[in-house]
C-alpha atoms as a PDB file:
ATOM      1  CA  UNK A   1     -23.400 -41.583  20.539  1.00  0.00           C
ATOM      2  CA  UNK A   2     -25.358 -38.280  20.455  1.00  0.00           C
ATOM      3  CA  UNK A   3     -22.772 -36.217  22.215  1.00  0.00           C
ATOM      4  CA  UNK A   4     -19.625 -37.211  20.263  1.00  0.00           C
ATOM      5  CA  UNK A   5     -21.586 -36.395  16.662  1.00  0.00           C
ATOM      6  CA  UNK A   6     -22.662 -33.015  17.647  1.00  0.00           C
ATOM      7  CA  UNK A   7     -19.133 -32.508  18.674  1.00  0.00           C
ATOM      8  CA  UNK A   8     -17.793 -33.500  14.999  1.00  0.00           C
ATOM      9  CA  UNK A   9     -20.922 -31.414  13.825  1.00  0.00           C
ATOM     10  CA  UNK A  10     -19.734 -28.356  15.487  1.00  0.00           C
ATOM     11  CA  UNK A  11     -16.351 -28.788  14.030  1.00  0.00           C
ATOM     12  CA  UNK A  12     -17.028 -29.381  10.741  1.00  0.00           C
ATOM     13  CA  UNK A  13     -18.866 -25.949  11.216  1.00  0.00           C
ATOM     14  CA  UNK A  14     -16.154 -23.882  12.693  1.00  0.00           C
ATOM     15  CA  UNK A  15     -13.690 -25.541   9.771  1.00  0.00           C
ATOM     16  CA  UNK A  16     -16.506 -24.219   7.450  1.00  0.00           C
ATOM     17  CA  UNK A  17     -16.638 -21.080   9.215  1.00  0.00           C
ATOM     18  CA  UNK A  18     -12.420 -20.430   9.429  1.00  0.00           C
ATOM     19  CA  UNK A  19     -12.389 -22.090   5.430  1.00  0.00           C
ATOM     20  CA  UNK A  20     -14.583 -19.118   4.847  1.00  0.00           C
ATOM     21  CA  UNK A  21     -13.493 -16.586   6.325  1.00  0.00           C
ATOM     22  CA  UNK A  22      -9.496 -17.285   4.864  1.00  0.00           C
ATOM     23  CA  UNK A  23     -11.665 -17.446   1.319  1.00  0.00           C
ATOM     24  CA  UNK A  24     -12.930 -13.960   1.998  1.00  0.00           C
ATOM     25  CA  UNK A  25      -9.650 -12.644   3.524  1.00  0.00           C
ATOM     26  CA  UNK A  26      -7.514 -14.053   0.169  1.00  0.00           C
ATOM     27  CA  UNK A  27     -10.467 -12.465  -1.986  1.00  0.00           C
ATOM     28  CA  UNK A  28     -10.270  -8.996  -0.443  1.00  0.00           C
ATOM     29  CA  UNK A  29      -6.387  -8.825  -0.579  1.00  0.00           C
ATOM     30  CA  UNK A  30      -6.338  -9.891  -4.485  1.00  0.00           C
ATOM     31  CA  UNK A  31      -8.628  -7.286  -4.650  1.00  0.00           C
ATOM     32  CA  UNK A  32      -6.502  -4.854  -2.802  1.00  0.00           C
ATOM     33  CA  UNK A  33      -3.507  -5.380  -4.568  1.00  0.00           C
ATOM     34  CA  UNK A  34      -4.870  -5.731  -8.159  1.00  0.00           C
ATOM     35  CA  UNK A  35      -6.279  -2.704  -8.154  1.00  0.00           C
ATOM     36  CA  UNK A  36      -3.131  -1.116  -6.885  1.00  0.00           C
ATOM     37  CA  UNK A  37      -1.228  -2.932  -9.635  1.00  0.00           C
ATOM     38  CA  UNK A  38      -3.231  -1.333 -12.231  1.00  0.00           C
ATOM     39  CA  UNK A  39      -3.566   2.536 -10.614  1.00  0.00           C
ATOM     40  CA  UNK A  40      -0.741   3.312 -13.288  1.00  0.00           C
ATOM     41  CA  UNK A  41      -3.372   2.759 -16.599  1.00  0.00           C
ATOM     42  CA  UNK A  42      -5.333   5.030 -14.351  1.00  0.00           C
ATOM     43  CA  UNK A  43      -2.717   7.832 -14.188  1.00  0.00           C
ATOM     44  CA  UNK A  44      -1.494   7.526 -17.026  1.00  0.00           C
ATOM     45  CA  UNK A  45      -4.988   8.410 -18.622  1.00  0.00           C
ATOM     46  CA  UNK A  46      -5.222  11.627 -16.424  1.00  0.00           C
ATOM     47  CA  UNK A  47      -1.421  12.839 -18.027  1.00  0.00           C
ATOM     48  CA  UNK A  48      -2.940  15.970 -18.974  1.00  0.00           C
ATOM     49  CA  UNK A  49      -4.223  16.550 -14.797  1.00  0.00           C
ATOM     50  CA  UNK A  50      -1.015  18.318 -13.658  1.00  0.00           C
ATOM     51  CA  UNK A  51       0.027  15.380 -10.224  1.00  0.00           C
ATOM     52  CA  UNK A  52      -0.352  18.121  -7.682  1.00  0.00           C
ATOM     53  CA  UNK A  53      -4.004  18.867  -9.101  1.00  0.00           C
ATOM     54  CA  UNK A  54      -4.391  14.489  -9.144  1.00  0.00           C
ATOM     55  CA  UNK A  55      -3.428  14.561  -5.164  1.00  0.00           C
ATOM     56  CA  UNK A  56      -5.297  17.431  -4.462  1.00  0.00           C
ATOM     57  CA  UNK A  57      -9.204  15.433  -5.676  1.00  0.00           C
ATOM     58  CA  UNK A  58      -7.696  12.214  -4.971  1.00  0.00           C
ATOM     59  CA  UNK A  59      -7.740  13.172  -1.598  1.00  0.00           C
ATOM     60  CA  UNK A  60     -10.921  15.704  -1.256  1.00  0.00           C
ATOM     61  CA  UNK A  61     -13.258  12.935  -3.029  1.00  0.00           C
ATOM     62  CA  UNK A  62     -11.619   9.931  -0.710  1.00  0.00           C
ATOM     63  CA  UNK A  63     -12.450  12.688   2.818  1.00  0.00           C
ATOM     64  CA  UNK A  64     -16.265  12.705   1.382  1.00  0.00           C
ATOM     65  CA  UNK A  65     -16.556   9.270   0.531  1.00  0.00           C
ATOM     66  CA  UNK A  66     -15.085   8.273   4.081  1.00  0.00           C
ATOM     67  CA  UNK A  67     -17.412  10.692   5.880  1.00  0.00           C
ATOM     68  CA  UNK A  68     -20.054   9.167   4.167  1.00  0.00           C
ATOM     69  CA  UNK A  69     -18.992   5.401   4.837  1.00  0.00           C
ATOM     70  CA  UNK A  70     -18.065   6.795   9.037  1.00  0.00           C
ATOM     71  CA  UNK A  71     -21.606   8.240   9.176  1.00  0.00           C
ATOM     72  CA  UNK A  72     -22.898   5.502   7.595  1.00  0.00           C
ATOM     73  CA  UNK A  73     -21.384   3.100  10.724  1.00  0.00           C
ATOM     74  CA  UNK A  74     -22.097   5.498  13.184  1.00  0.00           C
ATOM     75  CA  UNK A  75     -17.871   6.020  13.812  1.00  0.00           C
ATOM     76  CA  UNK A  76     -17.564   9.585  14.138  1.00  0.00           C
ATOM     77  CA  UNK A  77     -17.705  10.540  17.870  1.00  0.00           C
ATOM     78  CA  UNK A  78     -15.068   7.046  18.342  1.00  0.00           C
ATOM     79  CA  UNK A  79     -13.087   8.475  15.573  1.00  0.00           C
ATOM     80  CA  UNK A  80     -13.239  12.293  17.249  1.00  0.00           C
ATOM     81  CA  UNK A  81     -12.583  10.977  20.225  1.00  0.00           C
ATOM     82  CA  UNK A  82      -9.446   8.610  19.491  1.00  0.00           C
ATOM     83  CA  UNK A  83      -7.800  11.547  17.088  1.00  0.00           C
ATOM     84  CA  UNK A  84      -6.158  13.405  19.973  1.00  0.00           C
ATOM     85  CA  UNK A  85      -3.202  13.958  21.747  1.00  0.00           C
ATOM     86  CA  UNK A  86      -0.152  11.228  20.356  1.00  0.00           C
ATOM     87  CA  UNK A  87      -2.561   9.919  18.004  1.00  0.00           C
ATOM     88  CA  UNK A  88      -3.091  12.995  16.445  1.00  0.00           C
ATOM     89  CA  UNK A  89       0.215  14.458  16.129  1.00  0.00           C
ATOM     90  CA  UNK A  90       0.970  10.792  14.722  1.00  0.00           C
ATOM     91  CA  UNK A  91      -1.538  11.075  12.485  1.00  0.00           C
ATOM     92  CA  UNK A  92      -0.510  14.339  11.101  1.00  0.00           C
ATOM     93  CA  UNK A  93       2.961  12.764  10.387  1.00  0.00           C
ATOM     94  CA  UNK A  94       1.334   9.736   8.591  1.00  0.00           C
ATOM     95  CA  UNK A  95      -0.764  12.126   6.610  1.00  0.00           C
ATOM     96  CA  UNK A  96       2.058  13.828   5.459  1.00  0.00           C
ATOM     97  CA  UNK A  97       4.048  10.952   4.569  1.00  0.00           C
ATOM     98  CA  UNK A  98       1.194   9.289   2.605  1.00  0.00           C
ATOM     99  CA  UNK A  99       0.549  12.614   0.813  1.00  0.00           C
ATOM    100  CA  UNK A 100       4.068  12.233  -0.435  1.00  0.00           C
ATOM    101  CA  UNK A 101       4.317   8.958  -1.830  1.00  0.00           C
ATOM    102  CA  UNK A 102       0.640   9.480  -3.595  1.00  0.00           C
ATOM    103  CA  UNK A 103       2.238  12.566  -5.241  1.00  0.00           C
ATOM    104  CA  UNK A 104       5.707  11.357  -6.423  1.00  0.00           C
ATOM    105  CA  UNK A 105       3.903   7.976  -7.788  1.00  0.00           C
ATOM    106  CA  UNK A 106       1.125  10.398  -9.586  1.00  0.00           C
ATOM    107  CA  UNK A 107       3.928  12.457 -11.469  1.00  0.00           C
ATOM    108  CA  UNK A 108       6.214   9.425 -11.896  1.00  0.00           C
ATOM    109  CA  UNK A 109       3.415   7.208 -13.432  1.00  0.00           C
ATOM    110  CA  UNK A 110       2.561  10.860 -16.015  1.00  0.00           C
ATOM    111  CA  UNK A 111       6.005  11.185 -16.841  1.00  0.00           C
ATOM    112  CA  UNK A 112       6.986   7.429 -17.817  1.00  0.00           C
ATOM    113  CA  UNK A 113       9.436   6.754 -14.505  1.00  0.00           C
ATOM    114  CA  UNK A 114       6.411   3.375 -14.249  1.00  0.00           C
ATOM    115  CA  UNK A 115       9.997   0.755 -13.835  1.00  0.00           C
ATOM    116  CA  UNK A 116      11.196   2.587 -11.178  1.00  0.00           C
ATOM    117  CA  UNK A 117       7.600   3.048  -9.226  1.00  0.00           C
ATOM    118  CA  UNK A 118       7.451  -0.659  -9.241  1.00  0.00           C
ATOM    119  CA  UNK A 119      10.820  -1.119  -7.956  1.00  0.00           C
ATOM    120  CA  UNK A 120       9.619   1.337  -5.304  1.00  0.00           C
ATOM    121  CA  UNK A 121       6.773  -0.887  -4.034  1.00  0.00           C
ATOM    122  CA  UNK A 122       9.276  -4.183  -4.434  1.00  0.00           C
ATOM    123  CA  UNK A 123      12.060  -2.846  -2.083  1.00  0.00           C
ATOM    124  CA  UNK A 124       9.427  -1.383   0.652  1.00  0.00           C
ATOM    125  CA  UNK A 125       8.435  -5.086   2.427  1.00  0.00           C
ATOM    126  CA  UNK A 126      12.237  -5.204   2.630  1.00  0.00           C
ATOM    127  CA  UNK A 127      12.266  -1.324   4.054  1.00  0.00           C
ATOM    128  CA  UNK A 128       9.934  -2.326   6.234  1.00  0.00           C
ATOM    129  CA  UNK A 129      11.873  -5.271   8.040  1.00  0.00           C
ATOM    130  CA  UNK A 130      14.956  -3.114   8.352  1.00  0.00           C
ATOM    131  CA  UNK A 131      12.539  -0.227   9.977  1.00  0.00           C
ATOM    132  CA  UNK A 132      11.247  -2.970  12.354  1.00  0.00           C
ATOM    133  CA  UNK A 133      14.997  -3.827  13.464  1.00  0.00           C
ATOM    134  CA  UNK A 134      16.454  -0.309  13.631  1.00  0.00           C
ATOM    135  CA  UNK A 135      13.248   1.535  15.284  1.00  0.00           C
ATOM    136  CA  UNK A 136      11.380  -1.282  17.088  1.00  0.00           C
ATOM    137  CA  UNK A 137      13.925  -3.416  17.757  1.00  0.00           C
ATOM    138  CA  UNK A 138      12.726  -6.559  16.499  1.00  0.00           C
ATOM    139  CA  UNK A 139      15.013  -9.419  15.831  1.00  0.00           C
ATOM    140  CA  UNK A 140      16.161 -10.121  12.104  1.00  0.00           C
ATOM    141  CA  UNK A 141      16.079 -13.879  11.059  1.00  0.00           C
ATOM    142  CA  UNK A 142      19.573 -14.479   9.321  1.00  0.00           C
ATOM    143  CA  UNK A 143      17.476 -14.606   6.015  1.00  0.00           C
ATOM    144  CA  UNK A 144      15.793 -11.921   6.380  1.00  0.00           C
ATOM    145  CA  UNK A 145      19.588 -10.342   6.571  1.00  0.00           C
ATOM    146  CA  UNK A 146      20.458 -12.211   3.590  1.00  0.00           C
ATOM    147  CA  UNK A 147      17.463 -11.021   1.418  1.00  0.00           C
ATOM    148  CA  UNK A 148      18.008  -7.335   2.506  1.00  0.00           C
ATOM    149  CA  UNK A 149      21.861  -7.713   1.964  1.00  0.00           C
ATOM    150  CA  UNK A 150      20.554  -8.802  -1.912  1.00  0.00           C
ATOM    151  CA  UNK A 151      18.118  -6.404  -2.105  1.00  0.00           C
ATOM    152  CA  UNK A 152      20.285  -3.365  -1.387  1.00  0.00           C
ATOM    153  CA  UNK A 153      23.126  -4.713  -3.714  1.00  0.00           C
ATOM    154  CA  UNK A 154      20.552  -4.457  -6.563  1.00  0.00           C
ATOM    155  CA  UNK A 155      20.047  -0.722  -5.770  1.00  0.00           C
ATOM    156  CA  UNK A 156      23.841  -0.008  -5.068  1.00  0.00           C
ATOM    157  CA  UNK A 157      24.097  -1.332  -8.672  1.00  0.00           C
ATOM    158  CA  UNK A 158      21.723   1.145  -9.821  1.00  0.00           C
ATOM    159  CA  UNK A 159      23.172   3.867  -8.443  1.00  0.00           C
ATOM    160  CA  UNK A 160      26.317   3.472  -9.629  1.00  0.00           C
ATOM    161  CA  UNK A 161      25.626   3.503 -12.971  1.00  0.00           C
ATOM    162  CA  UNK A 162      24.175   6.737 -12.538  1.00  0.00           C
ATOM    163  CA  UNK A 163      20.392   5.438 -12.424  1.00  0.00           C
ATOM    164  CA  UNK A 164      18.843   9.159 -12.617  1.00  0.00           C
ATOM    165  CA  UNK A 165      15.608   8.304 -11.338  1.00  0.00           C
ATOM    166  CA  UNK A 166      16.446   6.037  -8.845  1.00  0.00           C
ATOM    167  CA  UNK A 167      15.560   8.843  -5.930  1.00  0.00           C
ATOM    168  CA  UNK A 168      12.095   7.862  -7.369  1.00  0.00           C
ATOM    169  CA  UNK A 169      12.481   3.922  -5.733  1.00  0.00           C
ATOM    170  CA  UNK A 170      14.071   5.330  -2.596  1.00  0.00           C
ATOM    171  CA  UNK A 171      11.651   7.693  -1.984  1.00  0.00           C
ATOM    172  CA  UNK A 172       8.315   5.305  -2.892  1.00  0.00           C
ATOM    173  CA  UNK A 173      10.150   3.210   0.213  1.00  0.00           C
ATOM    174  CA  UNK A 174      11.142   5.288   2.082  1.00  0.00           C
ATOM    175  CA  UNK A 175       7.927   7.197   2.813  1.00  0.00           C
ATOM    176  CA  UNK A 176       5.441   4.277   1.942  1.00  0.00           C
ATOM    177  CA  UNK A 177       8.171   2.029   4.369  1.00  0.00           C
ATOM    178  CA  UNK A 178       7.888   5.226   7.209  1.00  0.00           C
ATOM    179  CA  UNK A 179       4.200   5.545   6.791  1.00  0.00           C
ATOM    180  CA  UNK A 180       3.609   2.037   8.147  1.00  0.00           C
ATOM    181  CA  UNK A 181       5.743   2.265  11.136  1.00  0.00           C
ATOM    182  CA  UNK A 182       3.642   5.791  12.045  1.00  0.00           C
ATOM    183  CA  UNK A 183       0.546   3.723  11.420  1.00  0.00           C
ATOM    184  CA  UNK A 184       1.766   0.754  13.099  1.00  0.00           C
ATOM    185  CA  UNK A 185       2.394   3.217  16.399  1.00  0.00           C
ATOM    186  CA  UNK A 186      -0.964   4.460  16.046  1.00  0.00           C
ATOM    187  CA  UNK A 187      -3.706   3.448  18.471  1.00  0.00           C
ATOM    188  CA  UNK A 188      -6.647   4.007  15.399  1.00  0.00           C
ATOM    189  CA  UNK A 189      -7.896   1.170  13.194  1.00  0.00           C
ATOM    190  CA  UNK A 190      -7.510   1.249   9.281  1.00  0.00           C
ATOM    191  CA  UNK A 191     -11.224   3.890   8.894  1.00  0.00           C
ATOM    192  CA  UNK A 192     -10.553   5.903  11.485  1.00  0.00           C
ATOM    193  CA  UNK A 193      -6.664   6.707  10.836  1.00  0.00           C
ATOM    194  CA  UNK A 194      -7.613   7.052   6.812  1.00  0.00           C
ATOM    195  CA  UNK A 195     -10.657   9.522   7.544  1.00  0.00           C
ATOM    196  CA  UNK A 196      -8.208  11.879   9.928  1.00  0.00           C
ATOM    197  CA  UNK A 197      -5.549  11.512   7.514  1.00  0.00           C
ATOM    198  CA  UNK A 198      -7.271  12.906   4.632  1.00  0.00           C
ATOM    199  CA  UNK A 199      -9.233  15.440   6.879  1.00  0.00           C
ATOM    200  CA  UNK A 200      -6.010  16.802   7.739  1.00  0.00           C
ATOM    201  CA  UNK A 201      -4.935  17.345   4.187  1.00  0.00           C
ATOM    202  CA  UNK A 202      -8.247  18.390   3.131  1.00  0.00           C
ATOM    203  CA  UNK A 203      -7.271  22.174   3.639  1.00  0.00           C
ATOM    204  CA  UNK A 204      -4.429  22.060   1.664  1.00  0.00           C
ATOM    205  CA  UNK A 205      -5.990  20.135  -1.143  1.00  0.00           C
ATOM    206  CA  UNK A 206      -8.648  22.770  -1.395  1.00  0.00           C
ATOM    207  CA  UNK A 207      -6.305  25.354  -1.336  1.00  0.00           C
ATOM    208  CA  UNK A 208      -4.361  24.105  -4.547  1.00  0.00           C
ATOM    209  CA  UNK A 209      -7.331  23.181  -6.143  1.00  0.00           C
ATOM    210  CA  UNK A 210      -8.783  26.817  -5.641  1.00  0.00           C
ATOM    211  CA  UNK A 211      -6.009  28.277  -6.601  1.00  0.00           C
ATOM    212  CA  UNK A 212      -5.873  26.083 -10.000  1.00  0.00           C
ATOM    213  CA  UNK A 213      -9.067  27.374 -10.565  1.00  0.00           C
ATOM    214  CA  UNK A 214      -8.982  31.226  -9.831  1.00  0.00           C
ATOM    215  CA  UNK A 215      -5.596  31.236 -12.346  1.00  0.00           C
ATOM    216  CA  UNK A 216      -7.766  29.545 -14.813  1.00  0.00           C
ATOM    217  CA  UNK A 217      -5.702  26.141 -14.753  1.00  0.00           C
ATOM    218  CA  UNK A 218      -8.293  24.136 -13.193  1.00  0.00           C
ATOM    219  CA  UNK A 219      -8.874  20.459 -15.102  1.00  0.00           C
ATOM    220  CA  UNK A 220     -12.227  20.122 -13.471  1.00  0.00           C
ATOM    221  CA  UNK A 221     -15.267  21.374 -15.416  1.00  0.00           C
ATOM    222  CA  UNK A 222     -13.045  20.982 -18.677  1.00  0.00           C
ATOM    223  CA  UNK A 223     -15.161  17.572 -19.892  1.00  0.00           C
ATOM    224  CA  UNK A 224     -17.104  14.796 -18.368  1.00  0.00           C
ATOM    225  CA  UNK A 225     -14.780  12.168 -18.899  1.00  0.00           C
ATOM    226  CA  UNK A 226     -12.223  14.268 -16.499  1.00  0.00           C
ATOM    227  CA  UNK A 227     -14.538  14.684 -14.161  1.00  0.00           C
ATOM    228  CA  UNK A 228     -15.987  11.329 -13.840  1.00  0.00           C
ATOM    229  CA  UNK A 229     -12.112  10.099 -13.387  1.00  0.00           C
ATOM    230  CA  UNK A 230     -11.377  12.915 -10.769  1.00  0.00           C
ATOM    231  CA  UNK A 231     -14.176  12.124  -8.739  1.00  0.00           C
ATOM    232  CA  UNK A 232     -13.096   8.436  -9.234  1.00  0.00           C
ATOM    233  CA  UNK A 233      -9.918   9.281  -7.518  1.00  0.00           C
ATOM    234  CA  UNK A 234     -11.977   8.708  -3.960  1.00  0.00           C
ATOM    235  CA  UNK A 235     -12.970   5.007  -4.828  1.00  0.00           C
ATOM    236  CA  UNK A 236      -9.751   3.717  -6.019  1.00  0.00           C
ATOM    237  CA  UNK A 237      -7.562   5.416  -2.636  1.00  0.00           C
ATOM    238  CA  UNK A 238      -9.980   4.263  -0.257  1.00  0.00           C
ATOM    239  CA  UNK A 239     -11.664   0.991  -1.642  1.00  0.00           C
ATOM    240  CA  UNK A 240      -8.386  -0.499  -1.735  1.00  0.00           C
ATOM    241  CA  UNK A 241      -7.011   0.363   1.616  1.00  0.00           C
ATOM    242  CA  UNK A 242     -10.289  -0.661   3.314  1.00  0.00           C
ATOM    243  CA  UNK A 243     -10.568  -3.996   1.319  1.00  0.00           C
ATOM    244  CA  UNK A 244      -6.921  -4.457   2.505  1.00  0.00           C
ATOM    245  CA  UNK A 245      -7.868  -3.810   6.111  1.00  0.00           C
ATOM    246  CA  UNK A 246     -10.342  -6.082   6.310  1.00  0.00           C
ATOM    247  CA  UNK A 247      -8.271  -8.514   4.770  1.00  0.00           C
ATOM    248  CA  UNK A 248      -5.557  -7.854   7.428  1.00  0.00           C
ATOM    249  CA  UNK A 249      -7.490  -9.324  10.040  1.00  0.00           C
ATOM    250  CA  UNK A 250      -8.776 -12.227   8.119  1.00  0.00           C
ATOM    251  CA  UNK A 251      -5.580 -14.160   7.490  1.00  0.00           C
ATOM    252  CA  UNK A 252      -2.162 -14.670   8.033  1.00  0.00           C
ATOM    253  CA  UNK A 253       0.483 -11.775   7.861  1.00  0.00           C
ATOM    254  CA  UNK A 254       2.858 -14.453   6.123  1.00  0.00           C
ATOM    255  CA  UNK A 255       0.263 -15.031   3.340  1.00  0.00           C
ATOM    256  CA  UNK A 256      -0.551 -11.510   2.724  1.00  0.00           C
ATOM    257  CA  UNK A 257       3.401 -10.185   2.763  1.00  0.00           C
ATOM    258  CA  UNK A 258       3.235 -12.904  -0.372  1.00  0.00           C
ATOM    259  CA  UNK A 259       0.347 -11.560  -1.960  1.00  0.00           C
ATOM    260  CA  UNK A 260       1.849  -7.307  -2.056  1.00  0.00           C
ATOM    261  CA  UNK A 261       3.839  -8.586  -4.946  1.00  0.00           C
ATOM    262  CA  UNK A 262       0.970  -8.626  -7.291  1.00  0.00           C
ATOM    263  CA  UNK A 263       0.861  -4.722  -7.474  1.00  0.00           C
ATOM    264  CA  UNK A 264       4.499  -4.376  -8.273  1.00  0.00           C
ATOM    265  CA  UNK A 265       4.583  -7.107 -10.619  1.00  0.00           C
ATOM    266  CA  UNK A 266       1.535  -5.735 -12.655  1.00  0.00           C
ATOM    267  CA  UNK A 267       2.852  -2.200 -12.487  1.00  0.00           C
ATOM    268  CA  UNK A 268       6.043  -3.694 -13.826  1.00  0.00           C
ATOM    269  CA  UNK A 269       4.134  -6.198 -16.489  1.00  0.00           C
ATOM    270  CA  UNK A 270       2.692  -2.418 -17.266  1.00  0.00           C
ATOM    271  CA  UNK A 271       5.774  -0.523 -17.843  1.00  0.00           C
ATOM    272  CA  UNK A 272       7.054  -2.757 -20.296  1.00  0.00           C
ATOM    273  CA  UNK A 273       4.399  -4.058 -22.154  1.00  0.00           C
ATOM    274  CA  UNK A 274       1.458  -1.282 -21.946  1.00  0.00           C
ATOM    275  CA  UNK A 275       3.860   2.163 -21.727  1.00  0.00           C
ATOM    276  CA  UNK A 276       6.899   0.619 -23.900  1.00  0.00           C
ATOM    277  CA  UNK A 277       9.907   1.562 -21.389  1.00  0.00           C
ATOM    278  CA  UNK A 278      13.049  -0.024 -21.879  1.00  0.00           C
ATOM    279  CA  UNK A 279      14.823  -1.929 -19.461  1.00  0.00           C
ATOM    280  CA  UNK A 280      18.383  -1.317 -20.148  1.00  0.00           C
ATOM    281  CA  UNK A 281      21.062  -4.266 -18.338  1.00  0.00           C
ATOM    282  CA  UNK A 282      21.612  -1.958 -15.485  1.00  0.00           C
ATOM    283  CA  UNK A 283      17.518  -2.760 -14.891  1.00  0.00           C
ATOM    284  CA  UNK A 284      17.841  -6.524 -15.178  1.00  0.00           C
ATOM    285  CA  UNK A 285      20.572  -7.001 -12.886  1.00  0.00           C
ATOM    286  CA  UNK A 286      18.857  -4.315 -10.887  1.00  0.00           C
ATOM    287  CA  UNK A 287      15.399  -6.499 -10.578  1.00  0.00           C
ATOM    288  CA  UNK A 288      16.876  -9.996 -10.629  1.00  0.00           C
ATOM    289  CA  UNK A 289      18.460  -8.449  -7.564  1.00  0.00           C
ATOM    290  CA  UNK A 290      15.575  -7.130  -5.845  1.00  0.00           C
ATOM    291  CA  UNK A 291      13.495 -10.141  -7.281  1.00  0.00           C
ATOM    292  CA  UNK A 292      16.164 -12.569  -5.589  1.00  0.00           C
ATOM    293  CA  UNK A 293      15.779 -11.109  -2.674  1.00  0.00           C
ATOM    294  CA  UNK A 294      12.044 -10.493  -1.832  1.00  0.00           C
ATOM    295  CA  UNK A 295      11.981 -14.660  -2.808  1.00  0.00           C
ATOM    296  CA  UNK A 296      14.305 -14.797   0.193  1.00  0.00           C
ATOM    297  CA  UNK A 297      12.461 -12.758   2.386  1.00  0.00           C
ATOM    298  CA  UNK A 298       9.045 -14.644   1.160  1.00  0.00           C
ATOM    299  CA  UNK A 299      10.621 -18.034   1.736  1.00  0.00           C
ATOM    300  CA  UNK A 300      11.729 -16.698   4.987  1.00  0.00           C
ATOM    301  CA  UNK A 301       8.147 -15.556   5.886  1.00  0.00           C
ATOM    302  CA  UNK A 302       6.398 -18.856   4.714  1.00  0.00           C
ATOM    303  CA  UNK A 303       8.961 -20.813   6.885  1.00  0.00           C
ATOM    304  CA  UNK A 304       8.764 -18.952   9.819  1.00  0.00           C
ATOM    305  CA  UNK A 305       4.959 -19.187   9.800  1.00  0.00           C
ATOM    306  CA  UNK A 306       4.861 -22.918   9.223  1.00  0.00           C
ATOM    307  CA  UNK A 307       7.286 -23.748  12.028  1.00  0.00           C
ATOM    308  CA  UNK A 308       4.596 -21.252  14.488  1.00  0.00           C
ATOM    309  CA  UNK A 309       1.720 -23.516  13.230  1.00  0.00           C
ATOM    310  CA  UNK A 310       3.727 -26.572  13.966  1.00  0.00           C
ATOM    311  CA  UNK A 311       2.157 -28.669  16.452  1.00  0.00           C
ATOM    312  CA  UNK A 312       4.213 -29.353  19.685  1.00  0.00           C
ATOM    313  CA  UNK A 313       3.898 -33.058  20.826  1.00  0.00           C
ATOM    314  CA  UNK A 314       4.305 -33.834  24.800  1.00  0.00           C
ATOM    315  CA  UNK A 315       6.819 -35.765  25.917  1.00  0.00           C
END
C-alpha cells in the first residue's frame, strides 16, 4: 500500500509543480503585455523629448542595464561567443528592424497617431502567420485564411478612404511582424539576442545623442523629472521583453498569442479615453474588421491546441 501512495504523492507534487509554474508563466506575460499597453502614457509625457532623442536613451540605458543583468549571470563569454558569423549578421538585421518600430511608435504616440499604433500591434499576430506561410512555409489552417482574409479587408477599407496615417499600422507590422521571423532564425535566446541588439545600436545612439548635445538641443540635464524618465527608458524596453521571455517558455504558445491583445486593447482604451482621438466610421468598420478577425485567428489557436492535448485512446 506504501508504493502506490508515494506514487499519488509524487503526482500531486508534479501537478503542484506544473500548476505553478503555468501561474508564474500567466503572471509574467500579464506583466509583459500591461506594461506594453500603457508605454503610450509614458510617451506621451516625454512629448517635449524630440522621438529620435527617446530611441537614442531608450536604447543606451536598456545596453547598461543588460550588461549589468549578463554580468550579473555570468553570460558574457556565451553571449560573445554565440554573436558571430549568421547570428550576427542576423542580429544586425533584427537590431535594425526593432530600432524602427521603437522609433515610429515613439513619434506616433507624441504626435496623437495612438489609434493607429494600436491597430499596428492588432494586425502583427496576423502578419506574423502570413510571414510563417510565405517565408517558412508552414501550413495555414483554413481559419487562419479566413481571419487574415478579414483582417486585410479592414485595412483595404482604410486605405481607401484615404486613411493618411495608415503607413503608421503597416509599418508597426511590418517591422515588429519581420523582427520576429529574424529572431525566430536566430540561434540566441531572448538576453543574449536583446544585449547584441542594443550593443549594436549603441554607437549610433550615442552619436545622436552627442550631437543633440554639442548643438545645444539636448533634453538631458534640462530637469530631474526628464532625467529620471530617460533613464527609465532602460527598465520599461527590457523588463518587459525579459518578463515575456521567461513567460515564453512557461506556457502554451496558444495561451500567450491570446494574451498580446491586452497591449493593443489598452493602447486603444488609451487613445480614446486618456488622449481624446476620434474614431471617425472609417475606424469602426476598420477595427470591427481587424477585431473580427484576430477572434478568428484566437479561436483558431485555442482549437488547434485543444485537439494537440487531446488524448488518443487505443484501439
Amino acid at each position: 500500500m506504501l508504493a502506490p501512495a508515494r506514487r499519488l504523492g509524487d503526482g500531486a507534487r508534479v501537478k503542484s509543480s506544473t500548476s505553478s509554474r503555468d501561474t508564474g508563466g500567466l503572471l509574467l506575460a500579464v506583466g509583459a503585455f500591461a506594461i506594453w499597453g500603457v508605454l503610450p502614457l509614458y510617451f506621451h509625457a516625454l512629448s517635449e523629448v524630440p522621438a529620435l532623442q527617446v530611441l537614442s536613451h531608450r536604447i543606451v540605458w536598456s545596453m547598461l542595464l543588460l550588461g549589468v543583468v549578463v554580468l550579473a549571470v555570468g553570460r558574457g563569454r556565451s553571449i560573445l561567443a554565440a554573436a558571430r558569423g549568421r547570428t550576427l549578421l542576423l542580429l544586425i538585421a533584427s537590431a535594425a528592424l526593432i530600432a524602427v518600430n521603437w522609433l515610429v511608435y515613439i513619434w506616433a504616440v507624441q504626435h496623437h497617431h495612438v489609434l493607429e499604433g494600436s491597430l499596428g500591434y492588432f494586425i502583427n499576430p496576423l502578419v506574423n502567420v502570413a510571414l510563417g506561410v510565405l517565408v517558412l512555409g508552414e501550413r495555414l489552417r483554413r481559419w487562419q485564411g479566413v481571419a487574415i482574409g478579414v483582417a486585410a479587408a479592414g485595412v483595404v477599407v482604410l486605405a481607401l478612404s484615404g486613411g493618411g496615417s495608415l503607413w503608421i499600422s503597416l509599418v508597426l507590422a511590418a517591422s515588429f511582424g519581420l523582427y520576429g521571423l529574424v529572431r525566430k532564425m536566430v540561434a540566441i535566446d531572448a538576453l543574449g539576442g536583446l544585449t547584441i541588439e542594443t550593443v549594436l545600436l549603441a554607437p549610433i545612439a550615442l552619436g545622436v545623442l552627442i550631437y543633440a548635445s554639442a548643438n545645444g538641443q539636448a533634453s538631458f540635464g534640462v530637469s530631474w523629472r526628464l532625467d529620471g524618465m530617460l533613464v527609465a527608458a532602460g527598465l520599461i524596453t527590457s523588463v518587459p521583453l525579459l518578463m515575456f521571455a521567461a513567460a515564453a517558455r512557461r506556457m502554451p504558445l496558444a495561451t500567450l498569442g491570446l494574451l498580446q491583445y491586452i497591449a493593443p486593447t489598452l493602447q486603444f482604451a488609451e487613445a480614446v479615453l486618456v488622449f481624446g482621438e476620434p474614431v471617425t466610421r472609417v475606424h469602426a468598420v476598420t477595427f470591427v474588421l481587424i477585431w473580427s478577425g484576430c477572434a478568428l485567428y484566437a479561436w483558431d489557436s485555442v482549437r488547434a491546441a485543444r485537439g494537440r492535448a487531446a488524448p488518443v485512446v487505443a484501439d
